[in-house]
PDB file of N, CA and C in Angstrom:
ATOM      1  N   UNK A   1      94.992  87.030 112.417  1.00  0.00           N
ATOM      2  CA  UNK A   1      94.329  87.628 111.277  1.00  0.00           C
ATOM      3  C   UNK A   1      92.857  87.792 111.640  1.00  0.00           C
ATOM      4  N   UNK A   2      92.246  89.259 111.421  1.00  0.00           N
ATOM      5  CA  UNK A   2      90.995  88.943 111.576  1.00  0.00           C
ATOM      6  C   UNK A   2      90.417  89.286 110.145  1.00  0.00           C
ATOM      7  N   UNK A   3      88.886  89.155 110.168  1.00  0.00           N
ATOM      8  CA  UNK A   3      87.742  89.005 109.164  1.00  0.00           C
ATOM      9  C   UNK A   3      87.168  90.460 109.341  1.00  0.00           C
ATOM     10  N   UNK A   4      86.920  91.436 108.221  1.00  0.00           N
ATOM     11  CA  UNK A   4      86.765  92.438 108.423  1.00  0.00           C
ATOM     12  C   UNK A   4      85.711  93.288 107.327  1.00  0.00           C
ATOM     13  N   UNK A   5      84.474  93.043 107.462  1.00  0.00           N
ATOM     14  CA  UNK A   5      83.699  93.939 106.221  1.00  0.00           C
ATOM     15  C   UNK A   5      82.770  94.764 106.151  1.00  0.00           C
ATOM     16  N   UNK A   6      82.786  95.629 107.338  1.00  0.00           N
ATOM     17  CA  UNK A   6      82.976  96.914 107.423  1.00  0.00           C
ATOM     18  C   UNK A   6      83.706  97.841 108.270  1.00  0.00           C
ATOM     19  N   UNK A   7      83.310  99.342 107.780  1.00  0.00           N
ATOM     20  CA  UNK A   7      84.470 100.089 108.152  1.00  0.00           C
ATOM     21  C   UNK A   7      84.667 100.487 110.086  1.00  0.00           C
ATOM     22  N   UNK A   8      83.004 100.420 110.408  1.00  0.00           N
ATOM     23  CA  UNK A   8      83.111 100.141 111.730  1.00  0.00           C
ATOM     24  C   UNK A   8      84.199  98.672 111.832  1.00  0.00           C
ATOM     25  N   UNK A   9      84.294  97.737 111.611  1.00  0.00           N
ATOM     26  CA  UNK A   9      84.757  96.851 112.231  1.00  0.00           C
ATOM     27  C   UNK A   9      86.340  97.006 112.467  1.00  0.00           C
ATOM     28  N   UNK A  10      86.324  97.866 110.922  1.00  0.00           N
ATOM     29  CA  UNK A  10      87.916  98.061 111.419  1.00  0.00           C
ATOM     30  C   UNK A  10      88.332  98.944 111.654  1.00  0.00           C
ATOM     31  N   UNK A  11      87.668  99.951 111.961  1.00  0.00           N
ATOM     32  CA  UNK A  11      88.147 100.837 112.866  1.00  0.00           C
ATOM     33  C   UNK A  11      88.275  99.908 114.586  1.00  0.00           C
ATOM     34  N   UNK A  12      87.600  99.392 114.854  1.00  0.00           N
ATOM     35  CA  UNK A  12      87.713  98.541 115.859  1.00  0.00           C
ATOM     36  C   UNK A  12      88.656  97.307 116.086  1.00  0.00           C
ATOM     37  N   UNK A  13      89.050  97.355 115.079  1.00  0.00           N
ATOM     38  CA  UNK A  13      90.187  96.724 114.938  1.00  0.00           C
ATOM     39  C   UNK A  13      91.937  97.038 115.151  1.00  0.00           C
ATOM     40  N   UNK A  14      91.827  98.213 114.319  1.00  0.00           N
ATOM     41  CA  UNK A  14      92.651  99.548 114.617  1.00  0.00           C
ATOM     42  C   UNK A  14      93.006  99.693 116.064  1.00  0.00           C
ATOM     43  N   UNK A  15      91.970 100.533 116.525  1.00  0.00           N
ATOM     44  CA  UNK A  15      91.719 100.818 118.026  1.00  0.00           C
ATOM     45  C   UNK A  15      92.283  99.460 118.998  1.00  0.00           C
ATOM     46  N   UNK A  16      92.024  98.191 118.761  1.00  0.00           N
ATOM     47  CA  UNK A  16      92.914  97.307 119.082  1.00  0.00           C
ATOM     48  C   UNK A  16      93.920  96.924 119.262  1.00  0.00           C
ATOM     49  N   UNK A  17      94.307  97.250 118.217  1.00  0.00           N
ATOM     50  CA  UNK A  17      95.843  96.898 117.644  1.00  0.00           C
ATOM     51  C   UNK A  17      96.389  98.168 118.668  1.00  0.00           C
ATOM     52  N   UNK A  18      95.956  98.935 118.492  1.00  0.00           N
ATOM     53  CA  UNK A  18      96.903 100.278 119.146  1.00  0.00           C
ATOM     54  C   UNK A  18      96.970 100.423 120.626  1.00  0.00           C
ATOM     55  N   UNK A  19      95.850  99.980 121.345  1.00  0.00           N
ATOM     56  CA  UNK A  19      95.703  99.655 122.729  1.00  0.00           C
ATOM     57  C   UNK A  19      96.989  98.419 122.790  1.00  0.00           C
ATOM     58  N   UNK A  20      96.578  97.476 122.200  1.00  0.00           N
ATOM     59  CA  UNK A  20      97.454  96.296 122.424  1.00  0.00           C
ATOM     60  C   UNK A  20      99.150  96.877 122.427  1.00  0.00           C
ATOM     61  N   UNK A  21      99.856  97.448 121.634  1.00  0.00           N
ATOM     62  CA  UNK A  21     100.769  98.076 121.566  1.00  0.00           C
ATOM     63  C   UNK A  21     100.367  98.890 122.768  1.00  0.00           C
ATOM     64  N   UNK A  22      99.745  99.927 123.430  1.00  0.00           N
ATOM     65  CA  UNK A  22     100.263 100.443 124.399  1.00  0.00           C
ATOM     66  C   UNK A  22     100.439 101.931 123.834  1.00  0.00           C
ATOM     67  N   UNK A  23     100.133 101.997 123.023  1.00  0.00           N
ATOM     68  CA  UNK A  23     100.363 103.656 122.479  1.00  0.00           C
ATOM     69  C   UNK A  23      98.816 104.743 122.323  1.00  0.00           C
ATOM     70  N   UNK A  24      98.610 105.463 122.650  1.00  0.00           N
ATOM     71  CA  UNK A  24      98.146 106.260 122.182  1.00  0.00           C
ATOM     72  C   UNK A  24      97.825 106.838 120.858  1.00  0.00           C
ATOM     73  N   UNK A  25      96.800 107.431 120.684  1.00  0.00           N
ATOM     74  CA  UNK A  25      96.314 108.372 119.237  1.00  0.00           C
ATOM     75  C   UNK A  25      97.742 109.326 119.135  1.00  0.00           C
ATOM     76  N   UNK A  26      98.155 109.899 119.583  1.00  0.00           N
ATOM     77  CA  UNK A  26      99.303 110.879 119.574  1.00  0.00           C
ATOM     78  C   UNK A  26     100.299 110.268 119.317  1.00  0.00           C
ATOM     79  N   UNK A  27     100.645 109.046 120.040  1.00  0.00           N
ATOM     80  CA  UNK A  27     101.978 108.422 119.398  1.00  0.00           C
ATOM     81  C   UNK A  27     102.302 108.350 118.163  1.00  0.00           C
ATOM     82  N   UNK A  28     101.008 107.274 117.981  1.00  0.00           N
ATOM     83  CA  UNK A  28     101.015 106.814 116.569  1.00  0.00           C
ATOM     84  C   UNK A  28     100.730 107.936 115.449  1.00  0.00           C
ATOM     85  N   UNK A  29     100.101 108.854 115.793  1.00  0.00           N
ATOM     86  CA  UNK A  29      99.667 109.543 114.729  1.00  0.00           C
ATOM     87  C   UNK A  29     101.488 110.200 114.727  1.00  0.00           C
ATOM     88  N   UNK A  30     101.219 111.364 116.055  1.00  0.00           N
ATOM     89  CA  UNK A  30     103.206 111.286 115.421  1.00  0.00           C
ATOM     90  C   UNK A  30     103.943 110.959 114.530  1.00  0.00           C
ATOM     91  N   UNK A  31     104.302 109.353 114.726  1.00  0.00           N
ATOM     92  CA  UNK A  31     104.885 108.944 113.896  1.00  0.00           C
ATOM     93  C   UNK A  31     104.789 108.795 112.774  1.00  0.00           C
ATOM     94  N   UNK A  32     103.893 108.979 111.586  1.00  0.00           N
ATOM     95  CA  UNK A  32     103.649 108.884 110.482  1.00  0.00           C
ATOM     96  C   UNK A  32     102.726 110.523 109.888  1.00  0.00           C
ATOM     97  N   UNK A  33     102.530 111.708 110.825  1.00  0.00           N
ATOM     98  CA  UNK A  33     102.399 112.668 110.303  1.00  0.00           C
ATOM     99  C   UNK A  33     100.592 112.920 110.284  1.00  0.00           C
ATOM    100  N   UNK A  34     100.112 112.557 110.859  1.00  0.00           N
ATOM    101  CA  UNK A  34      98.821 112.204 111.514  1.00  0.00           C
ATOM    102  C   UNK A  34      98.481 112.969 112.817  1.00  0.00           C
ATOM    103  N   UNK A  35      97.410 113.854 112.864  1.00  0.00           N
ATOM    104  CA  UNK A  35      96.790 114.792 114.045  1.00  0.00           C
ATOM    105  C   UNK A  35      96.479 113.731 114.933  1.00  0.00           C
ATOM    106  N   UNK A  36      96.300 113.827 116.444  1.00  0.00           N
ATOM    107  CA  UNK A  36      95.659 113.218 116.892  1.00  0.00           C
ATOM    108  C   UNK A  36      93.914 112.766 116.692  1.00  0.00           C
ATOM    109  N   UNK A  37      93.687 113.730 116.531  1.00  0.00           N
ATOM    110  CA  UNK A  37      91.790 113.999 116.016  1.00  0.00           C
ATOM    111  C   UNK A  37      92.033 113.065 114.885  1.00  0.00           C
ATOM    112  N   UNK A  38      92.547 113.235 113.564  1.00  0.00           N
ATOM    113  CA  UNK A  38      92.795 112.131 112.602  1.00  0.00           C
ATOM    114  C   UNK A  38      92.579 110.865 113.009  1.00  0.00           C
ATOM    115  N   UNK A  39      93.633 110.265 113.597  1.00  0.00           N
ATOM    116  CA  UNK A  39      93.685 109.171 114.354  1.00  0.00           C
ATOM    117  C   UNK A  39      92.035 108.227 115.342  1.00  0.00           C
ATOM    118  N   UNK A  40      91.667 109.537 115.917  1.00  0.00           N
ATOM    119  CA  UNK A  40      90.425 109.325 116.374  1.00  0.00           C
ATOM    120  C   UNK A  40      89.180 109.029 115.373  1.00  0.00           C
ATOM    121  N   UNK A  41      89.062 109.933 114.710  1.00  0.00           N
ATOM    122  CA  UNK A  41      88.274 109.838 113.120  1.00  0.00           C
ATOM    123  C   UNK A  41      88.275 108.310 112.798  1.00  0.00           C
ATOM    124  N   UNK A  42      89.725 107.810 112.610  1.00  0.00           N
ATOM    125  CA  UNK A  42      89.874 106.594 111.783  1.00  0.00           C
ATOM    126  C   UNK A  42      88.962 105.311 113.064  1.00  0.00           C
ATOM    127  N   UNK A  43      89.576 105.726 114.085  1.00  0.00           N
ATOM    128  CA  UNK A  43      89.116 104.610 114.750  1.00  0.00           C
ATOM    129  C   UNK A  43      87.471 104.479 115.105  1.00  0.00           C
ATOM    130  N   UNK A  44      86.681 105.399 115.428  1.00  0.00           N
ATOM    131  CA  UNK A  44      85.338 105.768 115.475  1.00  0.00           C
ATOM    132  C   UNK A  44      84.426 105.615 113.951  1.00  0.00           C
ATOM    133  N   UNK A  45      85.218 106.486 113.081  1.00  0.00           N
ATOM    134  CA  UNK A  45      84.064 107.207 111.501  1.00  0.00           C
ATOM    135  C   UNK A  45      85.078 106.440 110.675  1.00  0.00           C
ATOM    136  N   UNK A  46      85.788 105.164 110.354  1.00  0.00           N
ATOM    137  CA  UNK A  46      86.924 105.113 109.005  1.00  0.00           C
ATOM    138  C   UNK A  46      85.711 105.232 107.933  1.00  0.00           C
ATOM    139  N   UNK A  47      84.302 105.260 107.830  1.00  0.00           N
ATOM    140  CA  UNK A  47      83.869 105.614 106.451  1.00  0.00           C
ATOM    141  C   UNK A  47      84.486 107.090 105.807  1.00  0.00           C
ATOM    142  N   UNK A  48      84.455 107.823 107.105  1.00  0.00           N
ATOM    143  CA  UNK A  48      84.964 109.222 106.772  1.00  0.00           C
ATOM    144  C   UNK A  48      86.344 109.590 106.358  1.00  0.00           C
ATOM    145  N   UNK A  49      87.122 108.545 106.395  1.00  0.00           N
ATOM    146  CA  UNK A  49      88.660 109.051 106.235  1.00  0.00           C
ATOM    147  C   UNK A  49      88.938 108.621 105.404  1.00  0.00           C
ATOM    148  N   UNK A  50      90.153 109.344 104.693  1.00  0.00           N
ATOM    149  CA  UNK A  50      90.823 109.082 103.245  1.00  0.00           C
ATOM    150  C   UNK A  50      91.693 107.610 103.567  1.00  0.00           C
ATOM    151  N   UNK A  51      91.246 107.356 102.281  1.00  0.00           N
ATOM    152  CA  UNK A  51      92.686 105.588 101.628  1.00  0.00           C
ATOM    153  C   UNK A  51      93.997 106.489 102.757  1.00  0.00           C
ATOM    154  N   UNK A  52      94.192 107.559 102.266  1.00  0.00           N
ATOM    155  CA  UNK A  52      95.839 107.746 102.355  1.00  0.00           C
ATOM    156  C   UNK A  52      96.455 107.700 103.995  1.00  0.00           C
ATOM    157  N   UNK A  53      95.158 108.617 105.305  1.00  0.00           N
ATOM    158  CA  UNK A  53      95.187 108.919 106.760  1.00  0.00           C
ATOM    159  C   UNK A  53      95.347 107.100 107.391  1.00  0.00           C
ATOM    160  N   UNK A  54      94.491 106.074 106.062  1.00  0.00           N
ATOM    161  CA  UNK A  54      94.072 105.094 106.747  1.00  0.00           C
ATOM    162  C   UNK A  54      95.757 103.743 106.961  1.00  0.00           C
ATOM    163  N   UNK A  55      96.264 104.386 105.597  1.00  0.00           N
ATOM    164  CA  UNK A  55      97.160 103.273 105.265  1.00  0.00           C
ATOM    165  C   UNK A  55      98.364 104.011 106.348  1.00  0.00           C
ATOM    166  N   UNK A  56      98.706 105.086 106.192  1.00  0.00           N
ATOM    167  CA  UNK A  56      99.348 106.042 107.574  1.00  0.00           C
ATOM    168  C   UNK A  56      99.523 105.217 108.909  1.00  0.00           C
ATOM    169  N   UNK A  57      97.927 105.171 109.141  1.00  0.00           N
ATOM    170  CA  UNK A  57      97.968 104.539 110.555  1.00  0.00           C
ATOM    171  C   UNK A  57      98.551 102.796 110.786  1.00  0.00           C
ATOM    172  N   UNK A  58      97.890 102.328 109.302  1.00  0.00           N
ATOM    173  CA  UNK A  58      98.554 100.798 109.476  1.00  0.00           C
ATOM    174  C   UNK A  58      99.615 100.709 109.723  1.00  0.00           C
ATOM    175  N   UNK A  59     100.579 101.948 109.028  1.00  0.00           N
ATOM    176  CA  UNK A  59     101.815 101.513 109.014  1.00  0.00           C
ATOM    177  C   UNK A  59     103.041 101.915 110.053  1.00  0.00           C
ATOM    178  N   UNK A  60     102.019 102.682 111.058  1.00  0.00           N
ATOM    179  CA  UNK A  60     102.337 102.884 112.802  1.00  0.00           C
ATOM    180  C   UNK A  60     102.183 101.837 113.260  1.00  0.00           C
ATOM    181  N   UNK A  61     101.298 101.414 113.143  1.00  0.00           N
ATOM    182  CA  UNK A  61     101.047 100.323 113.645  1.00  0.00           C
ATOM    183  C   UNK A  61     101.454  98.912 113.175  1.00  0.00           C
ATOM    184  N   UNK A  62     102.300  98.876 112.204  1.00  0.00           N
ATOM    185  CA  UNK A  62     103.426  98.155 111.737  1.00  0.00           C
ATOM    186  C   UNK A  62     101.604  96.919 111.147  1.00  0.00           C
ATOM    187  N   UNK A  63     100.851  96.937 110.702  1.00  0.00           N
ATOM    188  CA  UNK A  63      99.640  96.019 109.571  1.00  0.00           C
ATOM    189  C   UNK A  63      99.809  96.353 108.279  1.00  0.00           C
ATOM    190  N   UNK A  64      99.338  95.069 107.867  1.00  0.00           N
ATOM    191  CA  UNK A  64      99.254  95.044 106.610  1.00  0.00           C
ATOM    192  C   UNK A  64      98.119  94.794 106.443  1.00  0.00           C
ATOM    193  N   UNK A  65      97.591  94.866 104.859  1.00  0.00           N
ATOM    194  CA  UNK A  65      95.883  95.017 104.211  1.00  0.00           C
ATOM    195  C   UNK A  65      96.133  93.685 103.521  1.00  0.00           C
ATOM    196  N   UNK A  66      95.484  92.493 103.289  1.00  0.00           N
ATOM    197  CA  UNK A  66      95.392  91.592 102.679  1.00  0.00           C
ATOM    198  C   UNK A  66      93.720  91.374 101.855  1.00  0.00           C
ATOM    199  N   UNK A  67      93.429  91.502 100.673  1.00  0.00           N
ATOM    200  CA  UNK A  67      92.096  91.581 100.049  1.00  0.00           C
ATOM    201  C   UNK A  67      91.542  90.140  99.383  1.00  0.00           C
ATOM    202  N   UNK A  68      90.926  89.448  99.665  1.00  0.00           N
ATOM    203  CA  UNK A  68      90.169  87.959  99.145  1.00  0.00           C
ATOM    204  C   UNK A  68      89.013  88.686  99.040  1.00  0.00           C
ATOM    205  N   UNK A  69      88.285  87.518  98.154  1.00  0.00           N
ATOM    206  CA  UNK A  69      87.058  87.498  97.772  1.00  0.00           C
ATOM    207  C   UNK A  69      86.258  86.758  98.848  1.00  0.00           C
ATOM    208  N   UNK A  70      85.190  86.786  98.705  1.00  0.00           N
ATOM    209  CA  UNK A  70      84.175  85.806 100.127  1.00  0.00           C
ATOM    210  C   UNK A  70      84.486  84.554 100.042  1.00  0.00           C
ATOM    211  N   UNK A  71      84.744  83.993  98.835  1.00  0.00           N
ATOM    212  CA  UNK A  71      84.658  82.804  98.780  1.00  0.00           C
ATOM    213  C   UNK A  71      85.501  82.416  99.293  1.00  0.00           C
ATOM    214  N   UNK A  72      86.663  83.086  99.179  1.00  0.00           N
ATOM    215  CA  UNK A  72      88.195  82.589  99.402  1.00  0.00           C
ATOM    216  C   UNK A  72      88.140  83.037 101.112  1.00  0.00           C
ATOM    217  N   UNK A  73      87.791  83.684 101.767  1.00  0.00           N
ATOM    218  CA  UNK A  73      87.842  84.453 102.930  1.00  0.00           C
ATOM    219  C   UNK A  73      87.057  83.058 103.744  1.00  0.00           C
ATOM    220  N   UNK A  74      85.849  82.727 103.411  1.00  0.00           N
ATOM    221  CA  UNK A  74      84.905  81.459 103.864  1.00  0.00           C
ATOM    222  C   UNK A  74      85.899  80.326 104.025  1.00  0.00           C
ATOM    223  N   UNK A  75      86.761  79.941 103.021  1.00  0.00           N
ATOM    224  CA  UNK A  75      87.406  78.729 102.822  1.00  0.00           C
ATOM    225  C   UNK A  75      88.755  79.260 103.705  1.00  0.00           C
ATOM    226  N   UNK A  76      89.153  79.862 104.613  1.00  0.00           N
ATOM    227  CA  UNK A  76      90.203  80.646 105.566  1.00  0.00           C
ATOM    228  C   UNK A  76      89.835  79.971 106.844  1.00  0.00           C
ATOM    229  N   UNK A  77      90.349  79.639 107.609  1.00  0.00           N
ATOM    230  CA  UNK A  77      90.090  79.891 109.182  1.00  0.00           C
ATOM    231  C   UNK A  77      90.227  81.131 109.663  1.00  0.00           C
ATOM    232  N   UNK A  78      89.492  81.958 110.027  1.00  0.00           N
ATOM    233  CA  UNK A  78      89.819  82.950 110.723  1.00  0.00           C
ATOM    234  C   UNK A  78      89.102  83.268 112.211  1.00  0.00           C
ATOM    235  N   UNK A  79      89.908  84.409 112.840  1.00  0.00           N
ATOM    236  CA  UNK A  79      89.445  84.650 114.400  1.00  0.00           C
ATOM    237  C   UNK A  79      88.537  85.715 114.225  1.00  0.00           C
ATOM    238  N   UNK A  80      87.614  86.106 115.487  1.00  0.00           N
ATOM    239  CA  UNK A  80      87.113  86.994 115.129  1.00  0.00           C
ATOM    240  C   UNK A  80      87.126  87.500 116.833  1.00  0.00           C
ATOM    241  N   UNK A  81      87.866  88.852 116.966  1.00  0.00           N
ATOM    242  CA  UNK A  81      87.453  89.158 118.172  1.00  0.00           C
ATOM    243  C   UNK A  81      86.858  90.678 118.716  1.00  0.00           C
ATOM    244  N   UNK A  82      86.065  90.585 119.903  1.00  0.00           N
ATOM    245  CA  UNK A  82      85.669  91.803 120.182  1.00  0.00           C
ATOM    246  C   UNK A  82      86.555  92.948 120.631  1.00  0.00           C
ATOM    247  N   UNK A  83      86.878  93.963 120.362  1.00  0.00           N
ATOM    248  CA  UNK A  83      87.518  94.607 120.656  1.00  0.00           C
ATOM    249  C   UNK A  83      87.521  95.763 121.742  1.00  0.00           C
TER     250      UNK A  83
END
């Protein structure tokens, strides 16, 4: 699980996940109906991309969105890595 609060971060996060899998912008976008350029967008600009391109890609990428408050996020162990 990582810690994530902004949209750079998770786009960098993204971009992770998808390297780690081994796939490409094209794969994944493929599979869920997503341009490649889309795909790129999300991982570079996600301020720029819609709720809808973003949840698309999670779900190529087989993630889920989990939402806490700080407080609750602080009181978490979490990892934090560079991507």
């Amino acid at each position: 699980m990582y810690t994530v609060s902004t949209a750079d971060q998770l786009g960098k996060v993204l971009r992770g996940y998808r390297r780690q899998q081994k796939k490409t912008q094209t794969d994944v976008g493929d599979s869920v109906g997503l341009l490649q350029k889309t795909v790129s967008l999300i991982e570079r600009e996600t301020e720029r991309s819609s709720i809808e391109s973003l949840f698309k890609l999670m779900s190529a990428l087989n993630l889920t969105m989990e939402i806490r408050s700080k407080d609750e996020a602080s009181d978490i162990e979490s990892s934090t890595v560079e991507w």
